[in-house]
N, C-alpha and C. Protein backbone atom coordinates (compact mmCIF):
# COMPACT_ATOMS: atom_id res chain seq x y z
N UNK A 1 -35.42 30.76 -13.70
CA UNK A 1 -34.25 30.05 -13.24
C UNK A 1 -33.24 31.07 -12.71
N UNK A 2 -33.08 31.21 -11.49
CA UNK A 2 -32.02 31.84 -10.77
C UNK A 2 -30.44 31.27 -11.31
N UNK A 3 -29.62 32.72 -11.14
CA UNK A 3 -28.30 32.26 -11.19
C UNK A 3 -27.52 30.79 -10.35
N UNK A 4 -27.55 30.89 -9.14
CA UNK A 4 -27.44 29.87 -8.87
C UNK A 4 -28.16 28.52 -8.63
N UNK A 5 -28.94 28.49 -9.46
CA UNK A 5 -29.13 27.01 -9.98
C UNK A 5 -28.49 27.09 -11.44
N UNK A 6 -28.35 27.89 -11.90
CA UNK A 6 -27.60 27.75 -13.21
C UNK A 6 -26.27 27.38 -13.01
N UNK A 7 -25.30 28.32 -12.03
CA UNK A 7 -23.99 27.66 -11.64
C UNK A 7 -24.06 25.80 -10.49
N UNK A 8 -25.38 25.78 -9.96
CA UNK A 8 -25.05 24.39 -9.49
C UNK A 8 -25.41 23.12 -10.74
N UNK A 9 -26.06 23.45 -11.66
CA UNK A 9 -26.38 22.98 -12.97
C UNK A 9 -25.07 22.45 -13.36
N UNK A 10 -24.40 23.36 -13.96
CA UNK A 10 -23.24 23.80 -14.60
C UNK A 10 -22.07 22.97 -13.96
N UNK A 11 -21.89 23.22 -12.35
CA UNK A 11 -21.04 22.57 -11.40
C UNK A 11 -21.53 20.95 -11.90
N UNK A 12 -22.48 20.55 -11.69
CA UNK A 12 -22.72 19.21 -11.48
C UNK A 12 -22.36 18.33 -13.11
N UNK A 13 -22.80 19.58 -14.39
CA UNK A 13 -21.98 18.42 -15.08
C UNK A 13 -20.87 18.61 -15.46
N UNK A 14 -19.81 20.07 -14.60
CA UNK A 14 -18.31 19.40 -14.67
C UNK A 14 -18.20 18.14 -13.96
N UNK A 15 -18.89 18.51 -12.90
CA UNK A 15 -18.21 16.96 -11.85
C UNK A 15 -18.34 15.35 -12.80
N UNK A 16 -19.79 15.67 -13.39
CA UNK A 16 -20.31 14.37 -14.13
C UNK A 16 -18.74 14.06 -15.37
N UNK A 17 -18.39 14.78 -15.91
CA UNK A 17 -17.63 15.51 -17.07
C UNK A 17 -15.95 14.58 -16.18
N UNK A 18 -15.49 15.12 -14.96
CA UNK A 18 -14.66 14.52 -14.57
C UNK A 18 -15.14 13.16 -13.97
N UNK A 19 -15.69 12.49 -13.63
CA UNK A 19 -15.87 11.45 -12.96
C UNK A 19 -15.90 10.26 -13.92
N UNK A 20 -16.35 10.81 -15.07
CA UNK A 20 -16.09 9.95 -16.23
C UNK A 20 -14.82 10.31 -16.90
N UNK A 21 -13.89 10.58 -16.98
CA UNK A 21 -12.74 11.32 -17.57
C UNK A 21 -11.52 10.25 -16.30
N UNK A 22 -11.80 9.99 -15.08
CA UNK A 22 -11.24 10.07 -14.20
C UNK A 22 -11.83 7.92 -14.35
N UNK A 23 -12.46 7.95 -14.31
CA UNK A 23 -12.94 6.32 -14.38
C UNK A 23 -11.93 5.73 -15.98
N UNK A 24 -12.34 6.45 -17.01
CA UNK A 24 -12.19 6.12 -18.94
C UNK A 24 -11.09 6.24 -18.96
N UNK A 25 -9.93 7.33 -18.64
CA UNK A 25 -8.71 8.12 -19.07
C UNK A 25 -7.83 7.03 -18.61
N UNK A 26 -6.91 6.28 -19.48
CA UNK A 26 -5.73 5.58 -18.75
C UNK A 26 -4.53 6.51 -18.62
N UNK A 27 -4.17 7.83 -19.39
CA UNK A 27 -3.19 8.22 -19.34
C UNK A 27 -3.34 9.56 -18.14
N UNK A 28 -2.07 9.69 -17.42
CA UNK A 28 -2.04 10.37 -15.72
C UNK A 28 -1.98 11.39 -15.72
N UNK A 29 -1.64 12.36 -16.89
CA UNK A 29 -1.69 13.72 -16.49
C UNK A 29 -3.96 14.28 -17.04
N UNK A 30 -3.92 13.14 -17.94
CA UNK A 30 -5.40 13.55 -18.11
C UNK A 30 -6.67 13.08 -16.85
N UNK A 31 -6.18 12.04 -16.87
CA UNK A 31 -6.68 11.77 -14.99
C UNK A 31 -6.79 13.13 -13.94
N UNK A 32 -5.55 13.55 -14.12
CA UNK A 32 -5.43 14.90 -13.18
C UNK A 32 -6.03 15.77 -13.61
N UNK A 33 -6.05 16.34 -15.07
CA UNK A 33 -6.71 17.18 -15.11
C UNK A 33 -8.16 17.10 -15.54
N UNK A 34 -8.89 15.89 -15.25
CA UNK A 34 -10.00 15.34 -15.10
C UNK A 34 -10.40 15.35 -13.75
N UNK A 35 -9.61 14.90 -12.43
CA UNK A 35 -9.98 15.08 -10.93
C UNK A 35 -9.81 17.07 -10.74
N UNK A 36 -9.10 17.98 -11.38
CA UNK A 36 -9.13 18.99 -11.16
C UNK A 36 -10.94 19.36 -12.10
N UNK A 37 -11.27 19.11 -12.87
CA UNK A 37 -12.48 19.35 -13.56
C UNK A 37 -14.02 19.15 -12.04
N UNK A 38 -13.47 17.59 -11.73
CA UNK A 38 -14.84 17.33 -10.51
C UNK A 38 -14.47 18.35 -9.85
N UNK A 39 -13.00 19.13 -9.32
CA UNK A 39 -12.95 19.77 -8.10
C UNK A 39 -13.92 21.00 -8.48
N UNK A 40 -13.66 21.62 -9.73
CA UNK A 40 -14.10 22.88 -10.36
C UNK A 40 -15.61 22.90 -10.34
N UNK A 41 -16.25 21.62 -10.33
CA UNK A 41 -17.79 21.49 -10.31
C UNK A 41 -18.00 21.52 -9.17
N UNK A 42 -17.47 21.18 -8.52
CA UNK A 42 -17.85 20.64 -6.67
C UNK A 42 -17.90 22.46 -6.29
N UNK A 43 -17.06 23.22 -6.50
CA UNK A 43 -16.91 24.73 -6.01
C UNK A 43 -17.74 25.37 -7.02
N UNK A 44 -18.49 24.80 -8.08
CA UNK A 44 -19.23 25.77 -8.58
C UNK A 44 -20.90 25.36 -7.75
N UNK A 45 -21.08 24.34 -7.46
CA UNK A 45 -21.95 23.44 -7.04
C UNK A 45 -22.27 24.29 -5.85
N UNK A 46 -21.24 24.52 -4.92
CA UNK A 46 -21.15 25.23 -3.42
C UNK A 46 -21.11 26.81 -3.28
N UNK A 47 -20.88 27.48 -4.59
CA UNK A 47 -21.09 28.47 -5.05
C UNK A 47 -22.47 28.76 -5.49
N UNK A 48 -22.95 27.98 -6.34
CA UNK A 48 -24.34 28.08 -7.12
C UNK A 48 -25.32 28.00 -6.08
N UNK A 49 -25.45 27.33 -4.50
CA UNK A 49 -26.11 26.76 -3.95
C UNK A 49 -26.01 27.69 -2.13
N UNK A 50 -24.94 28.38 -2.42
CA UNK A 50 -25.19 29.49 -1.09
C UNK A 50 -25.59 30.59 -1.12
N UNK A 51 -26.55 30.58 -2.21
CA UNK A 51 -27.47 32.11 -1.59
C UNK A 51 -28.52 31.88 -0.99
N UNK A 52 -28.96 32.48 -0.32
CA UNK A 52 -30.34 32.52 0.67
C UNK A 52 -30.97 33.93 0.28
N UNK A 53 -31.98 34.58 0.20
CA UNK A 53 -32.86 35.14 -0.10
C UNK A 53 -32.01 36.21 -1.39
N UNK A 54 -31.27 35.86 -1.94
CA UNK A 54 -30.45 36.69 -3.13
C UNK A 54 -29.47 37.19 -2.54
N UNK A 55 -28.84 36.78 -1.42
CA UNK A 55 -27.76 37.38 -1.00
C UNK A 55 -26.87 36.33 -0.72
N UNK A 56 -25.84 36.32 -0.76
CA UNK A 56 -24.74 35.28 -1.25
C UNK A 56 -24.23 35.13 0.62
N UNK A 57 -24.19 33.98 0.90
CA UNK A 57 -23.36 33.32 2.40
C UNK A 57 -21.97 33.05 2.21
N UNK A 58 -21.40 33.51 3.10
CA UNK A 58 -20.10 33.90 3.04
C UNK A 58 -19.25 32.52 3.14
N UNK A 59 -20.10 31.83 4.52
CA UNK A 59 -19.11 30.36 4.52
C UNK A 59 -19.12 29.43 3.40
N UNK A 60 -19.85 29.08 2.86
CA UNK A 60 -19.34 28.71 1.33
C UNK A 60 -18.52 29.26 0.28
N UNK A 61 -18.69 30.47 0.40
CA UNK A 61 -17.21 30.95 0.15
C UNK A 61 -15.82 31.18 0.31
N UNK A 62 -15.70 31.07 1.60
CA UNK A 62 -14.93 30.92 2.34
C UNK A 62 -14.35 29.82 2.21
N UNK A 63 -15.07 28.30 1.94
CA UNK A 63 -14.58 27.29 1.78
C UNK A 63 -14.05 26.67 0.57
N UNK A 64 -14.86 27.39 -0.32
CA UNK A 64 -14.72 27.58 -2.09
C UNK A 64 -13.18 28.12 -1.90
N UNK A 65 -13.09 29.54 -1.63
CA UNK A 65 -11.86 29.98 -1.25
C UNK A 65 -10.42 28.74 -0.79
N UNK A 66 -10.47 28.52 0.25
CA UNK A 66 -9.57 27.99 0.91
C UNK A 66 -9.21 26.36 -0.51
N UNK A 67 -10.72 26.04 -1.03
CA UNK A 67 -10.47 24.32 -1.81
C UNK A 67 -9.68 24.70 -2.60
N UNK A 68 -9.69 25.96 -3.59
CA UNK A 68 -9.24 26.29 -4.58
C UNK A 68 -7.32 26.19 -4.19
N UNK A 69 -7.10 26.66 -3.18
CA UNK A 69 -5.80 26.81 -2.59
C UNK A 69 -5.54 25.32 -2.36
N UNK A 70 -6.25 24.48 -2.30
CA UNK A 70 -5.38 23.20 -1.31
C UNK A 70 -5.37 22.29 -3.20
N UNK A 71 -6.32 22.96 -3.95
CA UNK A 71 -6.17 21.90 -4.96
C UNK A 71 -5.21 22.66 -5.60
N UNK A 72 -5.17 23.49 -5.96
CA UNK A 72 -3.81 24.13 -6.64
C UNK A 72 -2.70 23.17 -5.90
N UNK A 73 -2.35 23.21 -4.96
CA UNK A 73 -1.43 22.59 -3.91
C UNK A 73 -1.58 21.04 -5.02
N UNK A 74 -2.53 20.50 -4.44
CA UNK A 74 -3.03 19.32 -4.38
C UNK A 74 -2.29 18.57 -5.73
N UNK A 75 -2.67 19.66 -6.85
CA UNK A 75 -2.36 19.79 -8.07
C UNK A 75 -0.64 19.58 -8.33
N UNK A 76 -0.08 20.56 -7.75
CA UNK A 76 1.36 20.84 -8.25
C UNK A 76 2.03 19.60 -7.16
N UNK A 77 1.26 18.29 -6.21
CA UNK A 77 2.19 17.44 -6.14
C UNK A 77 1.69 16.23 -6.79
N UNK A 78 0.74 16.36 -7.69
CA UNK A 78 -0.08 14.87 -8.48
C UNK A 78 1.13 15.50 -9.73
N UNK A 79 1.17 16.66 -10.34
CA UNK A 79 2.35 16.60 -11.07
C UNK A 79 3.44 16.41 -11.02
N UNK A 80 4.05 16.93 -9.76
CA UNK A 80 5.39 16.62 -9.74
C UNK A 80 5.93 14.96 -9.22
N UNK A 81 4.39 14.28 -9.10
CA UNK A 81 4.85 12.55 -8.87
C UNK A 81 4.61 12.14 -10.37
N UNK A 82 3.89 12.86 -11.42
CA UNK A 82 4.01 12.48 -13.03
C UNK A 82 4.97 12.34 -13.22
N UNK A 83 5.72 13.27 -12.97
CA UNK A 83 6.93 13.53 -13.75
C UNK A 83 8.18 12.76 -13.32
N UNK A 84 7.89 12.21 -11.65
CA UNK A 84 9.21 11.22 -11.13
C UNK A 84 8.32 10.24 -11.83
N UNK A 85 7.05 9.91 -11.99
CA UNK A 85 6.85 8.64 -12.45
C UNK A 85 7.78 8.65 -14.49
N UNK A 86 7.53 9.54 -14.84
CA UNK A 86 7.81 9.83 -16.41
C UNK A 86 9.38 9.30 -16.25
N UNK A 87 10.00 9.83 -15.25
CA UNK A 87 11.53 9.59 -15.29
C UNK A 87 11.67 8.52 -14.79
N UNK A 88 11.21 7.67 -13.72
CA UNK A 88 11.60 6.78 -13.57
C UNK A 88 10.69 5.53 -15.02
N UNK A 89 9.70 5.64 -15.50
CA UNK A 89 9.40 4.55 -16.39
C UNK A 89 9.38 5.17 -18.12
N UNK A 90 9.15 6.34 -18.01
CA UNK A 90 9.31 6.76 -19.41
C UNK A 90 8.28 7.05 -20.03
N UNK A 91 7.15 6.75 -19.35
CA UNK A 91 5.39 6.86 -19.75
C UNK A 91 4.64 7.39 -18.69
N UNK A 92 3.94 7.80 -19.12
CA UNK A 92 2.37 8.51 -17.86
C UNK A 92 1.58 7.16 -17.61
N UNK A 93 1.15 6.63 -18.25
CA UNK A 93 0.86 5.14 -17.40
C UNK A 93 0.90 4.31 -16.34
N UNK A 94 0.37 4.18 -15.63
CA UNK A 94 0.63 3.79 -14.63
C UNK A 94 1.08 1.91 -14.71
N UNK A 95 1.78 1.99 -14.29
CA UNK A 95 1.90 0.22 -14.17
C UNK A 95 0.85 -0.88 -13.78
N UNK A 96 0.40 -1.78 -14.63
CA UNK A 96 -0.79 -2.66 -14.42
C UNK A 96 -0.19 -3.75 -13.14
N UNK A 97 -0.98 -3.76 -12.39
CA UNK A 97 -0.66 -4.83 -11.06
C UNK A 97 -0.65 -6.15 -11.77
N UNK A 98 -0.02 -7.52 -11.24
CA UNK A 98 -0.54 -8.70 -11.90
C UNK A 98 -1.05 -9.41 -10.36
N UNK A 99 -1.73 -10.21 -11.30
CA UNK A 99 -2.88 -11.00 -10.77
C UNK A 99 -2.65 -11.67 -9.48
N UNK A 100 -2.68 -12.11 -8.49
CA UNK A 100 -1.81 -13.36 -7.75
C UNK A 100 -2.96 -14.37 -7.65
């Protein structure tokens, strides 16, 4: 078993790990850091899965690179709408729609 099938292994059941975390979790900051978990599998997944003859391809890295930056990003504005949500209702919960 090569390294990277061990890291796309690994990647696939963070993603599994968030996708259920992200479906189950009612409360919003664990949601988030359940959709940051799939992101972490998805770049280990694309990591584990770009070598070609034992030598590692750069554009998957490159892109690994750049995801990591937009989810950090991605990250610090799913929190900072927690937190107007926290102030404006007082809970991480999201408000249940009603029926029509």
């Amino acid at each position: 078993m090569t390294t990277g099938l061990i890291f796309a292994c690994a990647g696939a059941i963070l993603f599994t790990m968030g996708v259920a975390g992200v479906m189950l979790l009612d409360h919003l900051l664990r949601r988030i850091l359940a959709f940051n978990l799939m992101g972490s599998g998805v770049f280990l997944v694309l990591v584990g899965l770009a070598q070609r003859a034992g030598n590692p391809d750069p554009v998957p890295q490159a892109m690994v690179i750049t995801g990591i930056v937009v989810a950090v990003a991605a990250t610090a504005l799913a929190l900072a709408l927690a937190r107007r949500l926290f102030t404006l209702s007082g809970g991480y919960t999201l408000p249940e729609t009603p029926d029509d």
